[in-house]
PDB file of N, CA and C in Angstrom:
ATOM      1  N   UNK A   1     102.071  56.573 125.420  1.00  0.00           N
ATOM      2  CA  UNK A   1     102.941  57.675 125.095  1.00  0.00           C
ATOM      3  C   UNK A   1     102.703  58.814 126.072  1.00  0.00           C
ATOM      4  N   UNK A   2     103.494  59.482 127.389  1.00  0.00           N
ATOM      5  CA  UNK A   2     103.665  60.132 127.416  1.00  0.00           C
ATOM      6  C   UNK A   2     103.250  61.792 126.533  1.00  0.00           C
ATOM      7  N   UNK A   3     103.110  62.821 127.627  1.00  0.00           N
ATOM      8  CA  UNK A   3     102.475  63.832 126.538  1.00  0.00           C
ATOM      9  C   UNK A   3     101.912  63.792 125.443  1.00  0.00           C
ATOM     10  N   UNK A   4     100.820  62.673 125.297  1.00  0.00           N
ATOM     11  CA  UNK A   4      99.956  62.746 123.910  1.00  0.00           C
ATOM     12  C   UNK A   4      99.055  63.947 123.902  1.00  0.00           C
ATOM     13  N   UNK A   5      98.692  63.828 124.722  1.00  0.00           N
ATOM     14  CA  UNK A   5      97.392  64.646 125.476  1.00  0.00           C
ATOM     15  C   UNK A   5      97.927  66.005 125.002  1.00  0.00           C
ATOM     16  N   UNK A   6      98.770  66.298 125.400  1.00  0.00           N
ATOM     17  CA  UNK A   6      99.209  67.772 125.806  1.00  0.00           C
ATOM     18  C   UNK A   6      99.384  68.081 124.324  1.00  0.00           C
ATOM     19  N   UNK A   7     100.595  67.032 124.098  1.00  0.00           N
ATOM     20  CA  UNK A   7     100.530  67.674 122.089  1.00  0.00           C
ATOM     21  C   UNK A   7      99.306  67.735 121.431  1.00  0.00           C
ATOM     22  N   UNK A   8      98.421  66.721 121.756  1.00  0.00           N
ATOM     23  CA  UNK A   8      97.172  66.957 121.009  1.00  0.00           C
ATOM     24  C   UNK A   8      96.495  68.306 120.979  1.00  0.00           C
ATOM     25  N   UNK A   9      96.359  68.643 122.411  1.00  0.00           N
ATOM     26  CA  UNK A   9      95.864  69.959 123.040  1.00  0.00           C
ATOM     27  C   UNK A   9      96.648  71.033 122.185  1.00  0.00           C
ATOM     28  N   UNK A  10      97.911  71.096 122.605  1.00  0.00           N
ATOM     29  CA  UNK A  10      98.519  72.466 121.833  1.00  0.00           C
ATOM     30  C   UNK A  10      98.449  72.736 120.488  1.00  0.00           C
ATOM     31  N   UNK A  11      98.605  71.511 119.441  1.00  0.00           N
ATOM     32  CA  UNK A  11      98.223  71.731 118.239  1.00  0.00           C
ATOM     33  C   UNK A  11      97.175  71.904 117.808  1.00  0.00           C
ATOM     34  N   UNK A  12      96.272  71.575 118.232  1.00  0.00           N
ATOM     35  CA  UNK A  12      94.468  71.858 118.197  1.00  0.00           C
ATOM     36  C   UNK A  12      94.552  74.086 118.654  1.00  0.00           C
ATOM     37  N   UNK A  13      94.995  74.115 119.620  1.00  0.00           N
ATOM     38  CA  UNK A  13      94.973  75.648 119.926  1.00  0.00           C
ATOM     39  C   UNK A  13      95.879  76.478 119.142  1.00  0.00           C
ATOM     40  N   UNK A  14      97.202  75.465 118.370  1.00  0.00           N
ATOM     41  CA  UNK A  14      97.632  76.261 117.007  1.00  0.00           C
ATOM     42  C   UNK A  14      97.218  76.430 116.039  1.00  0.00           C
ATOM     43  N   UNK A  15      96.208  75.421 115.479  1.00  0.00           N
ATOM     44  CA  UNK A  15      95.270  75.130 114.375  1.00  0.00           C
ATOM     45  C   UNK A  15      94.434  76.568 114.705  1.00  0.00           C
ATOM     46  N   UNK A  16      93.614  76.371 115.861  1.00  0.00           N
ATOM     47  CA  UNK A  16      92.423  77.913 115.951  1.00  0.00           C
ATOM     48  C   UNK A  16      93.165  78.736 115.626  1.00  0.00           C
ATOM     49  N   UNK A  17      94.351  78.823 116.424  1.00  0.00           N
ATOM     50  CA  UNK A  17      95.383  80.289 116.402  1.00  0.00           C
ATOM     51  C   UNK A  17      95.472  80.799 115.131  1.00  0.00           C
ATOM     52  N   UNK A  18      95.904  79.688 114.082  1.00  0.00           N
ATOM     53  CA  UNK A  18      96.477  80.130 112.760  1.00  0.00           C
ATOM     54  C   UNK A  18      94.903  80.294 112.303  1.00  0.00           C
ATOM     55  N   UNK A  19      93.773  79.971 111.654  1.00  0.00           N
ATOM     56  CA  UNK A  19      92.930  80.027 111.252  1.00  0.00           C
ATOM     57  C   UNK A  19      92.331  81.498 111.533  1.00  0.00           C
ATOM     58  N   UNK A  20      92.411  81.585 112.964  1.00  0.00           N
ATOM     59  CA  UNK A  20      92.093  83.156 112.873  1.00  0.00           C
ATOM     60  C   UNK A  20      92.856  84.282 112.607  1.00  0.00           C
ATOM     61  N   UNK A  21      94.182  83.924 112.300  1.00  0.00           N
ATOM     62  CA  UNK A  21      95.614  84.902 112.035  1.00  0.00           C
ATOM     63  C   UNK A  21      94.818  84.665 110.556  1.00  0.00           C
ATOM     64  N   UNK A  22      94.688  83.640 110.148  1.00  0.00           N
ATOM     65  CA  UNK A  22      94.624  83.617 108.123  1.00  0.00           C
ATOM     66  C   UNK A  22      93.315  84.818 108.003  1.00  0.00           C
ATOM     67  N   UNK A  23      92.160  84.340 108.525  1.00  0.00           N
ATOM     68  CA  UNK A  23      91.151  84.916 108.518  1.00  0.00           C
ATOM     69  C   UNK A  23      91.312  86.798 108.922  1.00  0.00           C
ATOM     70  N   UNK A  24      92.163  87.260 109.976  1.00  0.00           N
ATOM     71  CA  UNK A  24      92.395  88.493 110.027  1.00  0.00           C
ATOM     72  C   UNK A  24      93.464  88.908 108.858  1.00  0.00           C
ATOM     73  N   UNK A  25      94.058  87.946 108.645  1.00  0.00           N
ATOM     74  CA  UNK A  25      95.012  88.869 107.353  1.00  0.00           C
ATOM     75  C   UNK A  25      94.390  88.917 106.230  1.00  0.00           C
ATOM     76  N   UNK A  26      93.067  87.773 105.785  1.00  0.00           N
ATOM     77  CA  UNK A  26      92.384  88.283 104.551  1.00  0.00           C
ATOM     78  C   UNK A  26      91.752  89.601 104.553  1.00  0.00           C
ATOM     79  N   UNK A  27      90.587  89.876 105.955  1.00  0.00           N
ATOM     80  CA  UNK A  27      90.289  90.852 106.240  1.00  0.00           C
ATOM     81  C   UNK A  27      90.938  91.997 105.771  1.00  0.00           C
ATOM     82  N   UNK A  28      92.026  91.979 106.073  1.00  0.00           N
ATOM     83  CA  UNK A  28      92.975  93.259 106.127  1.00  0.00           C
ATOM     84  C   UNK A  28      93.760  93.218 104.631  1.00  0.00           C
ATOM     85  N   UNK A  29      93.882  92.407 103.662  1.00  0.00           N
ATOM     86  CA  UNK A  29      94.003  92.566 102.605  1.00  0.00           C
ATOM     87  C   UNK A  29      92.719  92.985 102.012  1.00  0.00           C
ATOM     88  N   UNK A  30      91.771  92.506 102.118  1.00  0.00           N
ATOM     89  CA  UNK A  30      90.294  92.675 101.512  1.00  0.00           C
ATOM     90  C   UNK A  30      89.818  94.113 101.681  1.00  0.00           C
ATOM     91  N   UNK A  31      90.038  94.673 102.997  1.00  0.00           N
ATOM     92  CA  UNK A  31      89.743  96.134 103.254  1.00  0.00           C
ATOM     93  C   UNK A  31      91.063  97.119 102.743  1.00  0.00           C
ATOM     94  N   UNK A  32      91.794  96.532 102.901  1.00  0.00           N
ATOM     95  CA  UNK A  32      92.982  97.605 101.155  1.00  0.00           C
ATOM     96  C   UNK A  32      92.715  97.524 100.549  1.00  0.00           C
ATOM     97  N   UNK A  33      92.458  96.505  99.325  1.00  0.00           N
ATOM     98  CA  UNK A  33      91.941  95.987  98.209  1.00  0.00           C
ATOM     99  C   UNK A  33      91.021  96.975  97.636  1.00  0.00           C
ATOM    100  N   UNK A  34      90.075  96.980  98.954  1.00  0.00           N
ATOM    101  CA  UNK A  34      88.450  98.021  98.723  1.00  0.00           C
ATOM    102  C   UNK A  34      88.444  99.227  98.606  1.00  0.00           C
ATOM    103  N   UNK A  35      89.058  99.748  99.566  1.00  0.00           N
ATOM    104  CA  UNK A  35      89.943 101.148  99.515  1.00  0.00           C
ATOM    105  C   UNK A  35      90.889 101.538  98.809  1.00  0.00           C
ATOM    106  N   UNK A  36      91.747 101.016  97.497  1.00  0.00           N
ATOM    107  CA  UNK A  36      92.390 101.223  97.122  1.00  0.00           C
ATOM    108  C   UNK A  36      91.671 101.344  95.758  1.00  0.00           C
ATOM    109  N   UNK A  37      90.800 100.072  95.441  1.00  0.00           N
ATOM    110  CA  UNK A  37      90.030 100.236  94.361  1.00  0.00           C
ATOM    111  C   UNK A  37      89.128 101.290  94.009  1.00  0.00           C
ATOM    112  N   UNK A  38      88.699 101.803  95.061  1.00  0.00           N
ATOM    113  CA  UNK A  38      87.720 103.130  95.201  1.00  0.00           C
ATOM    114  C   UNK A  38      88.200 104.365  94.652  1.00  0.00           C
ATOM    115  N   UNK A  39      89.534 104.266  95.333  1.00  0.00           N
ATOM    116  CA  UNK A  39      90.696 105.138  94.725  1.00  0.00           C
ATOM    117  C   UNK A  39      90.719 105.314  93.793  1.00  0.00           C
ATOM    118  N   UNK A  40      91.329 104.663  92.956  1.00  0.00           N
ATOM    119  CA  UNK A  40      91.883 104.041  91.718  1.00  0.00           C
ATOM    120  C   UNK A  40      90.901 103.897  90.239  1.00  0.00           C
ATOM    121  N   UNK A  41      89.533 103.795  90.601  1.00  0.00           N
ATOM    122  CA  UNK A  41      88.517 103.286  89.614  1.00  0.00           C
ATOM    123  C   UNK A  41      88.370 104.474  89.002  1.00  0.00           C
ATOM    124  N   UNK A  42      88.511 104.273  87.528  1.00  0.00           N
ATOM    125  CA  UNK A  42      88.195 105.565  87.050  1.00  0.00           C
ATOM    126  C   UNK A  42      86.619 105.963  87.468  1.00  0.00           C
ATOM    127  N   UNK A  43      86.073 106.875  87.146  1.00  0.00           N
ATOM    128  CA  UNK A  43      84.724 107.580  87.694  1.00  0.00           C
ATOM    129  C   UNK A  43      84.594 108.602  86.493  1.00  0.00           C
ATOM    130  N   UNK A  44      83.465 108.001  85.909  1.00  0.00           N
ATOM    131  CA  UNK A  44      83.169 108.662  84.817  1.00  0.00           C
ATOM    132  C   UNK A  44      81.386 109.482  85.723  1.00  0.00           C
ATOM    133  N   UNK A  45      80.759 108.693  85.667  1.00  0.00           N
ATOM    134  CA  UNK A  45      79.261 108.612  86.214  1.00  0.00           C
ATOM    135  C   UNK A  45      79.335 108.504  87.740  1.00  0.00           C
ATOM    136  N   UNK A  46      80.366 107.466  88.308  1.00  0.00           N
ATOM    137  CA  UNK A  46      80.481 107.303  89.441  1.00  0.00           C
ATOM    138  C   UNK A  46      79.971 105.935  90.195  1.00  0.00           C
ATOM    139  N   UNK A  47      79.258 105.407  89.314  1.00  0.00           N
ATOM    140  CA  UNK A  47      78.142 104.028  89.139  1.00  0.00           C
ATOM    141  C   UNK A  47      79.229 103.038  89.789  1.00  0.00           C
ATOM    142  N   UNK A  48      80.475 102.628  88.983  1.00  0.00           N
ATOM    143  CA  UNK A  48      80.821 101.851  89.042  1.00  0.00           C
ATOM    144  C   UNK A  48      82.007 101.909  90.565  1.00  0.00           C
ATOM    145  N   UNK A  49      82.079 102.777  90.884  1.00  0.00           N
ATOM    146  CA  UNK A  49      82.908 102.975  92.061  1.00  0.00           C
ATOM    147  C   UNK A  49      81.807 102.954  93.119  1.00  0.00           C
ATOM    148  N   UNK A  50      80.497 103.252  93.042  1.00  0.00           N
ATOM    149  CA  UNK A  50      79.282 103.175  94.229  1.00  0.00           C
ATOM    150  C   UNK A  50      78.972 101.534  94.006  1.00  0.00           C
ATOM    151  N   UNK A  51      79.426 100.819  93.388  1.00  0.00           N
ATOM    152  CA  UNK A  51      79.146  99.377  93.513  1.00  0.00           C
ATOM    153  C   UNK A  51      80.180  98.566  94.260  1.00  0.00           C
ATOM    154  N   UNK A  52      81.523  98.881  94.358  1.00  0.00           N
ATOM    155  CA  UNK A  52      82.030  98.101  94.694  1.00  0.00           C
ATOM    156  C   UNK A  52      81.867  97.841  96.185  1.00  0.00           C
ATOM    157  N   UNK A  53      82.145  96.810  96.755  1.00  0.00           N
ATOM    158  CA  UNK A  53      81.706  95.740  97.655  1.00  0.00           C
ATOM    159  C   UNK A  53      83.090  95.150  98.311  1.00  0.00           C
ATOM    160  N   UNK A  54      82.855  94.568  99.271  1.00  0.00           N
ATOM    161  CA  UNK A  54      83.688  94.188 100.258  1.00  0.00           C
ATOM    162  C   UNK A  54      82.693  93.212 100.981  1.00  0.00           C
ATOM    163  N   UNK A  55      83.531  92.022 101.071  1.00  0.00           N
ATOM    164  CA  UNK A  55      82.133  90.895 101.812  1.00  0.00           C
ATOM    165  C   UNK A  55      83.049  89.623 101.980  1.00  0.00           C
ATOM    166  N   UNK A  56      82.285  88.807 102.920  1.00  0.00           N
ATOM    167  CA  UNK A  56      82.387  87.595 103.646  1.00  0.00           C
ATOM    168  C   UNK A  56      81.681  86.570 103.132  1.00  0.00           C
ATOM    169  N   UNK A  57      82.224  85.704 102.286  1.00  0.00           N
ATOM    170  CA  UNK A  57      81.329  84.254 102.113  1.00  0.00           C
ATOM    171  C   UNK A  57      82.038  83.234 102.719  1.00  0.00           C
ATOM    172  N   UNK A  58      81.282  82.876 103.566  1.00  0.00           N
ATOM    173  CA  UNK A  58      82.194  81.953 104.249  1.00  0.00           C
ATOM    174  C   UNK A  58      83.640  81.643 104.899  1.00  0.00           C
ATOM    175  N   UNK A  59      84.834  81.097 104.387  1.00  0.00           N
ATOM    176  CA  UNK A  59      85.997  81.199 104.846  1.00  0.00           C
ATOM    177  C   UNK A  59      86.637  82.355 104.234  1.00  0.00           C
ATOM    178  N   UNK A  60      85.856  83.004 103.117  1.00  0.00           N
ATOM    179  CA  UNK A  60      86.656  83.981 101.771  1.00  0.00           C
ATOM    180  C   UNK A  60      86.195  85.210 101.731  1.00  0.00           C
ATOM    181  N   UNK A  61      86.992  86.343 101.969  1.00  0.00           N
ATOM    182  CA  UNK A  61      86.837  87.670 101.648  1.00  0.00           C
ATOM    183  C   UNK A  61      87.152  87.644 100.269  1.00  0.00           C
ATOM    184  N   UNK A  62      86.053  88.570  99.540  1.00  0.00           N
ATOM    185  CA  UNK A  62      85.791  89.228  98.609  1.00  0.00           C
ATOM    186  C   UNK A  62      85.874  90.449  98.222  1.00  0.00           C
ATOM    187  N   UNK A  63      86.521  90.945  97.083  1.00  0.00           N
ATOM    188  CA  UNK A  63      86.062  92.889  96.597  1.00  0.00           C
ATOM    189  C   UNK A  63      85.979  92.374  95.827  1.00  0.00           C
ATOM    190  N   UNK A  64      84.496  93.049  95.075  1.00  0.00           N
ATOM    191  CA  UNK A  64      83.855  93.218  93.508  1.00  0.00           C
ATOM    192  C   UNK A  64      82.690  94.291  93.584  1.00  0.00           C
ATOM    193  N   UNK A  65      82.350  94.243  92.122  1.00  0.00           N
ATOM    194  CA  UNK A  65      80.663  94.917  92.101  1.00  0.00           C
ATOM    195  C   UNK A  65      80.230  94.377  90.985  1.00  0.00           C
ATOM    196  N   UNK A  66      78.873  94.755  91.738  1.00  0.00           N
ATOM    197  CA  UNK A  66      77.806  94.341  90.581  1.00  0.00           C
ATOM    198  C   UNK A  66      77.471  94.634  89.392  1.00  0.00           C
ATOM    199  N   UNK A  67      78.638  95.629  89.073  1.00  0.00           N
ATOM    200  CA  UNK A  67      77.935  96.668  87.567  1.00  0.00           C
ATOM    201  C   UNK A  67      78.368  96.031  86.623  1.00  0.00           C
ATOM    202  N   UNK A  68      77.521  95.859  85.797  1.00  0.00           N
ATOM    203  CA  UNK A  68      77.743  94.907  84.154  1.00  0.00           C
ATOM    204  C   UNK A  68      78.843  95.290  83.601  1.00  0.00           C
ATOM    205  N   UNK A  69      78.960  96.456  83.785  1.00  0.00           N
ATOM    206  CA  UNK A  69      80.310  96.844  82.325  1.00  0.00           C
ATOM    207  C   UNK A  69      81.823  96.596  83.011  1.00  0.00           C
ATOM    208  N   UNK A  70      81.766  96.540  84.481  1.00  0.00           N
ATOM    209  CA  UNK A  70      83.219  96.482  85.111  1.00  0.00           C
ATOM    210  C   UNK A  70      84.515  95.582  84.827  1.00  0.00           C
ATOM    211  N   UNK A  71      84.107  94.430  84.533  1.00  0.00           N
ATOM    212  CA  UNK A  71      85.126  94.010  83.500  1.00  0.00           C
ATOM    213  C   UNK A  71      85.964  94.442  82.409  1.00  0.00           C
ATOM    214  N   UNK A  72      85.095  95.092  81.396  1.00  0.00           N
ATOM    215  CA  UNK A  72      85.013  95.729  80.520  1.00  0.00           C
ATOM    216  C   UNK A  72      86.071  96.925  80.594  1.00  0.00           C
ATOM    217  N   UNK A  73      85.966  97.674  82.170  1.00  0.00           N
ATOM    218  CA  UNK A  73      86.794  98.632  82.606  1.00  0.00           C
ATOM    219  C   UNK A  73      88.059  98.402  82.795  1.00  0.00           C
ATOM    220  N   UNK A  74      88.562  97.336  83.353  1.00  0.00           N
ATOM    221  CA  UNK A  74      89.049  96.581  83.977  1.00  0.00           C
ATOM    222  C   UNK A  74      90.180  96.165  82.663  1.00  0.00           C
ATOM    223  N   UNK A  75      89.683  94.717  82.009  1.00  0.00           N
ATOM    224  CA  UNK A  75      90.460  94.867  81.098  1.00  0.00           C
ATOM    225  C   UNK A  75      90.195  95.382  79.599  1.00  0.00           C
ATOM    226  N   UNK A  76      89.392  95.767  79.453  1.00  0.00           N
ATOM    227  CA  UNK A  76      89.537  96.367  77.935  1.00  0.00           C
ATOM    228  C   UNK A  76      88.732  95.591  76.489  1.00  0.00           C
ATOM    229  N   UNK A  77      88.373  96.784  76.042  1.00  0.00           N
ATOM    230  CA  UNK A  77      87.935  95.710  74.856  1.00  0.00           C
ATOM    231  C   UNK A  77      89.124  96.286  73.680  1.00  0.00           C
ATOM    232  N   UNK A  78      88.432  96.449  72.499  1.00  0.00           N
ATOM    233  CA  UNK A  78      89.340  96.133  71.141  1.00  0.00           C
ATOM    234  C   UNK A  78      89.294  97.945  70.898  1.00  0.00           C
ATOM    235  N   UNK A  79      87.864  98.736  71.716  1.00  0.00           N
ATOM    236  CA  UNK A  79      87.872  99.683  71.269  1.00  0.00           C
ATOM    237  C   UNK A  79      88.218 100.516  72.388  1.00  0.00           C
ATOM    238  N   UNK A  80      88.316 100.138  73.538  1.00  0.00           N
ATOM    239  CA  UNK A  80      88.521 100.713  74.527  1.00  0.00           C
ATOM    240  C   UNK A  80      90.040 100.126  75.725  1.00  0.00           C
ATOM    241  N   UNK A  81      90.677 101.395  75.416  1.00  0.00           N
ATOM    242  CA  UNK A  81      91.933 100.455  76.909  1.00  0.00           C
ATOM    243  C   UNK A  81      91.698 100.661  78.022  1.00  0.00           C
ATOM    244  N   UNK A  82      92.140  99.424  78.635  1.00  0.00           N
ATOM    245  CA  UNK A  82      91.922  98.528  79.469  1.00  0.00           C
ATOM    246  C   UNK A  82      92.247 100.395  80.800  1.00  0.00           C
ATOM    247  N   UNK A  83      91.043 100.015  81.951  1.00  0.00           N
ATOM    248  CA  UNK A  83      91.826 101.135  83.153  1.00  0.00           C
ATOM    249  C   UNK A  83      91.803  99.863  84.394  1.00  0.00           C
ATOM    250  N   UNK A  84      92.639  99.400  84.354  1.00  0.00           N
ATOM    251  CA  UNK A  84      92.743  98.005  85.935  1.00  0.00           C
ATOM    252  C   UNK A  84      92.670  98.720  87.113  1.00  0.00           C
ATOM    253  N   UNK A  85      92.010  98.397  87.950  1.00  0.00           N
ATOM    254  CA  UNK A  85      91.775  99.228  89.489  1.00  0.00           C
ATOM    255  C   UNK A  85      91.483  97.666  90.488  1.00  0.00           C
ATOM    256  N   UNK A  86      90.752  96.946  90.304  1.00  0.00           N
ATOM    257  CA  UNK A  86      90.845  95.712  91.032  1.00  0.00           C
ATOM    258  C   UNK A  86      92.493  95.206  91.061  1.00  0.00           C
ATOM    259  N   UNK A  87      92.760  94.351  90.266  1.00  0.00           N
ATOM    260  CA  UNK A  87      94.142  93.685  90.156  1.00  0.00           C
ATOM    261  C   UNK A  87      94.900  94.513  90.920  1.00  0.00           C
ATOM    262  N   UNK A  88      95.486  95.962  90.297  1.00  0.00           N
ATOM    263  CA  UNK A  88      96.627  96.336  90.840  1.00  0.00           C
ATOM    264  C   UNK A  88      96.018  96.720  92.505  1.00  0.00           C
ATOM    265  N   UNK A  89      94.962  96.649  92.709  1.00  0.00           N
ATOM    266  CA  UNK A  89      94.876  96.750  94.313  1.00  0.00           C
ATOM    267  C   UNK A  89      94.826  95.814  95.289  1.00  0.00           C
ATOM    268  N   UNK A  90      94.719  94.802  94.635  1.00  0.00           N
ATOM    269  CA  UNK A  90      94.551  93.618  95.532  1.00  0.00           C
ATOM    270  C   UNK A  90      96.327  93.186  95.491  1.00  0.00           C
ATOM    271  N   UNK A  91      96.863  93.285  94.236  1.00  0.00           N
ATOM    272  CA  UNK A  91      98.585  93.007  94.109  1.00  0.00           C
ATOM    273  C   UNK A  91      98.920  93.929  95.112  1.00  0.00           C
ATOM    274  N   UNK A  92      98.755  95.063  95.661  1.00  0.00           N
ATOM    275  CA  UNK A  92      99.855  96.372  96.205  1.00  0.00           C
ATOM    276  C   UNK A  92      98.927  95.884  97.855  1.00  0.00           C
ATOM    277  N   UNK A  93      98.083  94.849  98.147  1.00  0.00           N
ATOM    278  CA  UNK A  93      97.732  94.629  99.046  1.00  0.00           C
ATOM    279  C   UNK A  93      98.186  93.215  99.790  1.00  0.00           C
ATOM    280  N   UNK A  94      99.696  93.314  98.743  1.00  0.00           N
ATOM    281  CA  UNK A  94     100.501  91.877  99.494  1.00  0.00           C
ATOM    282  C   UNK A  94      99.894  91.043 100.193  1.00  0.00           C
ATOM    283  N   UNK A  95      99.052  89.988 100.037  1.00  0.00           N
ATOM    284  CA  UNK A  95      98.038  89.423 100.797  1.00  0.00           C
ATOM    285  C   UNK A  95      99.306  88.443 101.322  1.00  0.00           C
ATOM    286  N   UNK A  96      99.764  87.601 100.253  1.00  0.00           N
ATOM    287  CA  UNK A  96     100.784  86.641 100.657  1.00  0.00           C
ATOM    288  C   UNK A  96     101.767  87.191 102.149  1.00  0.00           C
ATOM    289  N   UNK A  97     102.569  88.373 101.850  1.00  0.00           N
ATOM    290  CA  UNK A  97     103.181  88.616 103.067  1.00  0.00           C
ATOM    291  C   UNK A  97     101.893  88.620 104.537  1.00  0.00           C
ATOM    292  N   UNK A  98     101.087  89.330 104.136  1.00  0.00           N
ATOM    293  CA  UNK A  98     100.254  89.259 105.169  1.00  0.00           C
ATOM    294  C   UNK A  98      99.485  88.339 105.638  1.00  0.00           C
ATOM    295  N   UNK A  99      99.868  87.341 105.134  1.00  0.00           N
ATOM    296  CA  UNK A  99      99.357  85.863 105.528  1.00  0.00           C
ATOM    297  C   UNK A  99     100.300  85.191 106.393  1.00  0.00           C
ATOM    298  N   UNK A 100     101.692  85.566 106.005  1.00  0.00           N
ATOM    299  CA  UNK A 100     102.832  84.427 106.332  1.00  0.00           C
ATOM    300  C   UNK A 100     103.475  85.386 107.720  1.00  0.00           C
ATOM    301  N   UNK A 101     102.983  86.479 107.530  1.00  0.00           N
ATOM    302  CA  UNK A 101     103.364  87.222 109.160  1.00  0.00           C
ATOM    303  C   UNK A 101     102.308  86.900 110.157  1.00  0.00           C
ATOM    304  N   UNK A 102     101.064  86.844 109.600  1.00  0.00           N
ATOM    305  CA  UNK A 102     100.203  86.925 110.842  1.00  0.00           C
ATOM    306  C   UNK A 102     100.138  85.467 111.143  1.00  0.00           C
ATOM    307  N   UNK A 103     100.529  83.826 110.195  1.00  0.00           N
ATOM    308  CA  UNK A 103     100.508  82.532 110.368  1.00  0.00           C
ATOM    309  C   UNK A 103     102.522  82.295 111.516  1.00  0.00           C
ATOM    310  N   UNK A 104     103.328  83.377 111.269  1.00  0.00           N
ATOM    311  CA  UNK A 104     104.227  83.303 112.292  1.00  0.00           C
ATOM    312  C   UNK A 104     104.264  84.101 113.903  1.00  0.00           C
ATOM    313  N   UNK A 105     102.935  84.817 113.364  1.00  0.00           N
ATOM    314  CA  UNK A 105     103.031  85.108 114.813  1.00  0.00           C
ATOM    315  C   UNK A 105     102.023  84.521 115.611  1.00  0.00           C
ATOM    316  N   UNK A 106     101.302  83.793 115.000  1.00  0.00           N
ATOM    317  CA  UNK A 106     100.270  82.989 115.440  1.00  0.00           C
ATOM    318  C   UNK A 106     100.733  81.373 115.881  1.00  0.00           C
ATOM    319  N   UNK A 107     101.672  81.262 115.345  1.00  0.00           N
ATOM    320  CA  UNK A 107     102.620  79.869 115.832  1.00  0.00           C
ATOM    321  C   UNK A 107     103.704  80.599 117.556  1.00  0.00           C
ATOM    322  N   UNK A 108     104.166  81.412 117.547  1.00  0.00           N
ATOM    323  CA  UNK A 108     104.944  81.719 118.211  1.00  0.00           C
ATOM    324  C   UNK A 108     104.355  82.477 119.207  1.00  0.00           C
TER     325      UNK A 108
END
């Protein structure tokens, strides 16, 4: 076959291409996400907004923290309503669009 080689080659350098387009658009959802949550977290003490985190495990960006009760904040118990600051920041941080722009410009 004619041009095997070459197709092999170019799709192998679209594969890297896109992988690092996916990998910069998590980034860049993950660092809104973080910043938005910071924003957003209520702050009573302040505890729970000095925990939150932004991090790399492996192929996966992360925002969370470590503080026991943040769930709790988050969604709510029976005696307390719910104040959401994760969810709606990671939603208003359109990850999806910012995946499917940086995977088309990484093809093209």
């Amino acid at each position: 076959m004619r041009g095997y080689r070459e197709l092999t080659a170019r799709l192998q350098d679209m594969s890297y291409s896109c992988e690092k387009a996916a990998d910069r658009a998590a980034e860049e959802a993950a660092r809104f996400t973080w910043q938005m949550a910071r924003g957003i977290v209520p702050v009573r003490t302040g505890h729970l907004r000095s925990t939150l985190r932004k991090q790399k495990k492996g192929p996966a960006h992360t925002v969370g923290t470590s503080c026991h009760y943040a769930f709790y904040v988050e969604g709510g118990t029976r005696r307390m309503q719910a104040q959401p600051y994760l969810r709606p920041s990671f939603m208003a941080s359109d990850f999806r669009a910012r995946l499917i722009r940086a995977l088309r410009e990484a093809i093209h």
